[in-house]
N, C-alpha and C. Protein backbone atom coordinates (compact mmCIF):
# COMPACT_ATOMS: atom_id res chain seq x y z
N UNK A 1 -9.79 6.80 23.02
CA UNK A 1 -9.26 7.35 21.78
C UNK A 1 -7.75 7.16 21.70
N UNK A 2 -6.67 7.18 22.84
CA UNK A 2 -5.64 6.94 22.91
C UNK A 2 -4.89 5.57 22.59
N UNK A 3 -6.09 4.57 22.64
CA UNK A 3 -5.61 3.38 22.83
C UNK A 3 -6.47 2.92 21.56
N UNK A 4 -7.05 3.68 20.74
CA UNK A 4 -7.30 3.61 19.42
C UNK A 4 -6.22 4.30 18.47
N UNK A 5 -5.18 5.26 18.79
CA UNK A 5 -4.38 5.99 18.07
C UNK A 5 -3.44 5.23 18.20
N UNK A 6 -3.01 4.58 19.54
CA UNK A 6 -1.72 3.57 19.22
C UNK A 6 -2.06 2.18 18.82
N UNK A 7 -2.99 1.78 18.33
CA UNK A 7 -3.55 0.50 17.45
C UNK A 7 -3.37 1.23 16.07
N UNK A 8 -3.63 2.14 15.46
CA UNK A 8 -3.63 2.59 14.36
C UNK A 8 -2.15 2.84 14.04
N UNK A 9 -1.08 3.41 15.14
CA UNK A 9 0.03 3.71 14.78
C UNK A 9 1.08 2.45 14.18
N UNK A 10 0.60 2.00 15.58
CA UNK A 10 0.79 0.68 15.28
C UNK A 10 0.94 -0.61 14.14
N UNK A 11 -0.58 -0.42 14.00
CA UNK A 11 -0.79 -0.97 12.66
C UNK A 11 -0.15 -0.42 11.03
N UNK A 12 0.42 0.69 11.04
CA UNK A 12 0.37 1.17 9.90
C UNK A 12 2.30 0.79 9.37
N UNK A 13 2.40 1.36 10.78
CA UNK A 13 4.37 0.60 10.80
C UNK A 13 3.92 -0.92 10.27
N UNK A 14 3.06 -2.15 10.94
CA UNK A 14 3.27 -3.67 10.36
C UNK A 14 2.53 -3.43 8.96
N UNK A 15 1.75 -2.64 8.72
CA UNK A 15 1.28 -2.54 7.28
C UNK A 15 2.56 -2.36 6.31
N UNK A 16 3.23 -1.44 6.64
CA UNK A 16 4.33 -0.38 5.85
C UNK A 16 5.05 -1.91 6.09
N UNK A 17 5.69 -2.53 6.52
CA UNK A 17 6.62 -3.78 6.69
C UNK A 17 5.73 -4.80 6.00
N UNK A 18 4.83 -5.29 6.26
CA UNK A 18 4.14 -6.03 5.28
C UNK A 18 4.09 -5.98 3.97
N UNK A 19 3.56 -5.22 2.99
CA UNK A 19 3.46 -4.40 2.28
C UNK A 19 4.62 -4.33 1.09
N UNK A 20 5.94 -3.84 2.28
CA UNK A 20 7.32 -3.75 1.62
C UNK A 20 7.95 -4.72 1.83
N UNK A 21 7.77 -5.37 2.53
CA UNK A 21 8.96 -6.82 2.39
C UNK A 21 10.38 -6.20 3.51
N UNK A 22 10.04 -4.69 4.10
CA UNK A 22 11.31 -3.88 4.52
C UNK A 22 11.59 -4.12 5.40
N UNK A 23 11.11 -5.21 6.29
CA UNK A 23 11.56 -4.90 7.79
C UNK A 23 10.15 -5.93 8.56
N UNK A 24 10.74 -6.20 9.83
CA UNK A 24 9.64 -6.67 10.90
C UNK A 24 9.56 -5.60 11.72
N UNK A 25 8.58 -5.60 12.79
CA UNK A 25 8.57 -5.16 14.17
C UNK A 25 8.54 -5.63 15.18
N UNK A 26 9.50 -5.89 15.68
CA UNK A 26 9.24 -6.70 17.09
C UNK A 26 8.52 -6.04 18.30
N UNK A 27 8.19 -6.93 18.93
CA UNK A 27 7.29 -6.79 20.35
C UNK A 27 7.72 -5.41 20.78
N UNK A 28 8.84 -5.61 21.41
CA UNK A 28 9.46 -3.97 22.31
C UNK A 28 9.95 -3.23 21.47
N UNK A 29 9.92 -3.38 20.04
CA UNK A 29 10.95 -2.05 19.47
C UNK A 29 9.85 -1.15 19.23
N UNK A 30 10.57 0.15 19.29
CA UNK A 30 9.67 1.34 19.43
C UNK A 30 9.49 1.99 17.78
N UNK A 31 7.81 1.76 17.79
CA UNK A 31 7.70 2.12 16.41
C UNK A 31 7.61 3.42 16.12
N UNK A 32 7.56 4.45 16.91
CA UNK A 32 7.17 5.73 17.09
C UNK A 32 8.24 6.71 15.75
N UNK A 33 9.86 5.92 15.85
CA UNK A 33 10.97 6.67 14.90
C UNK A 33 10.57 6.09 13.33
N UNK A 34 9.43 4.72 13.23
CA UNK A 34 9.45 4.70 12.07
C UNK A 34 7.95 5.33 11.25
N UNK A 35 7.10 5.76 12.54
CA UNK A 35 6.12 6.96 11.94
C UNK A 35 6.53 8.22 11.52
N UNK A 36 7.92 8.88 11.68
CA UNK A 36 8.40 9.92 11.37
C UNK A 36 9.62 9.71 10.25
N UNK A 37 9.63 8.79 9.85
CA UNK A 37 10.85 8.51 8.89
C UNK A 37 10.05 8.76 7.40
N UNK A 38 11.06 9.49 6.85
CA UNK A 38 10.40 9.60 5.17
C UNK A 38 9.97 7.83 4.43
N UNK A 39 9.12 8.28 4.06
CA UNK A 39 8.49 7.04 3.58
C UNK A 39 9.13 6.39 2.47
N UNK A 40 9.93 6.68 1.70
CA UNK A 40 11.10 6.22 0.95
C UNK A 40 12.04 5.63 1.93
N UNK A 41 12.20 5.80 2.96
CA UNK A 41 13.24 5.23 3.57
C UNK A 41 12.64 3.79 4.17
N UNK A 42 11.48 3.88 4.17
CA UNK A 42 10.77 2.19 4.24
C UNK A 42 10.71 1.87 3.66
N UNK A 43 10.97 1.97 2.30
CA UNK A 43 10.69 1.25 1.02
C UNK A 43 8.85 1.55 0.34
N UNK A 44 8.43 2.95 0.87
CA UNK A 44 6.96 3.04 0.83
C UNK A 44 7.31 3.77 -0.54
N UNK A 45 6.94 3.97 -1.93
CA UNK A 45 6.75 4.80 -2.95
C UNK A 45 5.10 5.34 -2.91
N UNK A 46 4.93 5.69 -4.00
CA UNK A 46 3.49 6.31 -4.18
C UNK A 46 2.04 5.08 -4.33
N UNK A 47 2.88 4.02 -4.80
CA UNK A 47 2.16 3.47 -5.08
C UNK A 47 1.55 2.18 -4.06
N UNK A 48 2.96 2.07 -3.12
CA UNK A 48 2.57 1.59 -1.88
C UNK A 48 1.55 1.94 -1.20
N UNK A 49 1.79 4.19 -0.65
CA UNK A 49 0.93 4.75 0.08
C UNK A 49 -0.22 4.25 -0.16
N UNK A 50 -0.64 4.18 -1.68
CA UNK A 50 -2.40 3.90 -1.78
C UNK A 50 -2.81 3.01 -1.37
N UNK A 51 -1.73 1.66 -1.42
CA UNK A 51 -1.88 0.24 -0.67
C UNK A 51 -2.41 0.62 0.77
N UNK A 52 -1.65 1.45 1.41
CA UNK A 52 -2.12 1.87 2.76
C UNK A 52 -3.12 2.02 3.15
N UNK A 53 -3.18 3.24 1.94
CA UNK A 53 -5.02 3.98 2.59
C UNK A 53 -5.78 2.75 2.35
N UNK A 54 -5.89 1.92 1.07
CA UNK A 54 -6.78 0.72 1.01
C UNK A 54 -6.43 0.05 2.32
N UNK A 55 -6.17 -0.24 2.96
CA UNK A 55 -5.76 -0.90 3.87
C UNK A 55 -6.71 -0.64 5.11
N UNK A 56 -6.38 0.93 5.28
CA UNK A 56 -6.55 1.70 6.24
C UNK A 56 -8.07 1.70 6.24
N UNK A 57 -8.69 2.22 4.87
CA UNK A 57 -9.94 2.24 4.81
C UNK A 57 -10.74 0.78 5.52
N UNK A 58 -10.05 -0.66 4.99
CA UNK A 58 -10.86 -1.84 5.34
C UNK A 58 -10.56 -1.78 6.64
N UNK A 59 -9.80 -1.47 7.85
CA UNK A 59 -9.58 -2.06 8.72
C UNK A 59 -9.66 -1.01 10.19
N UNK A 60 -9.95 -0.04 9.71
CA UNK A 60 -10.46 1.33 10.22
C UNK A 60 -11.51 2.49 10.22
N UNK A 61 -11.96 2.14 8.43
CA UNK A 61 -13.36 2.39 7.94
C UNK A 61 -13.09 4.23 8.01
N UNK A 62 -11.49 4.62 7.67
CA UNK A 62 -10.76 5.71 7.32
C UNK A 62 -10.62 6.01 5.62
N UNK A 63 -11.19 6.78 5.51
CA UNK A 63 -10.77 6.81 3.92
C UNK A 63 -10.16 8.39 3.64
N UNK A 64 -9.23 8.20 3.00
CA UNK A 64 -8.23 8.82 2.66
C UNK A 64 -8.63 9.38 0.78
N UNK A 65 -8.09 10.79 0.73
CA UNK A 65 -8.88 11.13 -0.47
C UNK A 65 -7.71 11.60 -1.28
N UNK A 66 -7.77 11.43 -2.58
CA UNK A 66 -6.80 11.49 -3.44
C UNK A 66 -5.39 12.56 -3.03
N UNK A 67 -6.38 13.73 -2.70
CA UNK A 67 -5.50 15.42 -2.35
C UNK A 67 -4.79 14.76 -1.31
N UNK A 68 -5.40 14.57 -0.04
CA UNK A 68 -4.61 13.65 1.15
C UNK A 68 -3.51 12.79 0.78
N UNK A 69 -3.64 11.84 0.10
CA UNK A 69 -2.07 11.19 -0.45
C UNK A 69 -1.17 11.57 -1.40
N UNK A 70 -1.63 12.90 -1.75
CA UNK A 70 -0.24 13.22 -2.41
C UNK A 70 0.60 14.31 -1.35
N UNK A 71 -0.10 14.75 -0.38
CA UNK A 71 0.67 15.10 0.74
C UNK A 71 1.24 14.51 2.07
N UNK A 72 1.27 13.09 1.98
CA UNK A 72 1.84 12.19 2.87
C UNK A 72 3.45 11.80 2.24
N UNK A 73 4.44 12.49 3.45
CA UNK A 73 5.52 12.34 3.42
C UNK A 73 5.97 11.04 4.75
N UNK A 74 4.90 10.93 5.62
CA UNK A 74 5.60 9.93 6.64
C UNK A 74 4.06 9.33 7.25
N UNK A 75 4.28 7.98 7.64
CA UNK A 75 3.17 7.36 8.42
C UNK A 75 2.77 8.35 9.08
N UNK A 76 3.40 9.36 10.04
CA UNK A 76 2.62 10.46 10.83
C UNK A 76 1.76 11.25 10.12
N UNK A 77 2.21 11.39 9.20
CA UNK A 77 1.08 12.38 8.30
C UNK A 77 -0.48 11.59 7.88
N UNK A 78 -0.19 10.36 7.61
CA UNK A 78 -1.51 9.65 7.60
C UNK A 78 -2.26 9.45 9.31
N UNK A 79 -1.79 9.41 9.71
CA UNK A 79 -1.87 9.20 11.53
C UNK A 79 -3.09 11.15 11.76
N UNK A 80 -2.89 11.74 11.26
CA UNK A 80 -2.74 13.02 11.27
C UNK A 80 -4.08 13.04 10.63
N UNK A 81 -4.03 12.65 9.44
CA UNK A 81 -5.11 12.53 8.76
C UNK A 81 -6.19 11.75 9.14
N UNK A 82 -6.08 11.01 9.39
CA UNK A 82 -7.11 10.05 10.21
C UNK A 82 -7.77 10.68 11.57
N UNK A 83 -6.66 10.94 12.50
CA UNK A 83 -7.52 12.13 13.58
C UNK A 83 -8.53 13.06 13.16
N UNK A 84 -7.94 13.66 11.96
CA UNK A 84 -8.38 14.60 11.64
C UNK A 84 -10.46 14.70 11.13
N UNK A 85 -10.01 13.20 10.36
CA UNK A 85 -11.57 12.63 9.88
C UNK A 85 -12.36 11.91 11.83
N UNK A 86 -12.13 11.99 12.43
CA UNK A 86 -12.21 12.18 13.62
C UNK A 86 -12.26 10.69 14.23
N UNK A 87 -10.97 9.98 13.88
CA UNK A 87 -10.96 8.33 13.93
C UNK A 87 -12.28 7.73 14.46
């Protein structure tokens, strides 16, 4: 499960950079400060997030429900959510 949570964490920072055009991730940089960064500060708006969950849903088989994304302030909070549906 651990080594399913940091594939997901993972993934959601190169999603959020994909996505936005905002940034790469390299090999060793530690993505952990950009799961806690307000999602405006990646260039994520509202309309991105949903990009996400679509995302999230195909490639994780996580689905994320309307109420759920209007309370996502940072990749951790989707990270959160996903545990929660019991990855």
């Amino acid at each position: 499960m651990e080594r399913n949570q940091e594939a997901l964490k993972r993934r959601l920072v190169e999603l959020a950079f994909e996505i936005t055009g905002e940034g790469e991730l390299g090999e060793d940089q530690d993505y952990d400060v950009y799961l806690t960064s307000p999602l405006p500060e990646l260039g994520v708006d509202s309309l991105t997030a949903l990009e996400l969950a679509v995302h999230l849903e195909r490639e994780f088989g996580t689905r994320l429900e309307e109420q759920e994304l209007t309370q996502i302030r940072t990749l951790e909070d989707i990270v959160r959510f996903v545990e929660a549906k019991g990855d």
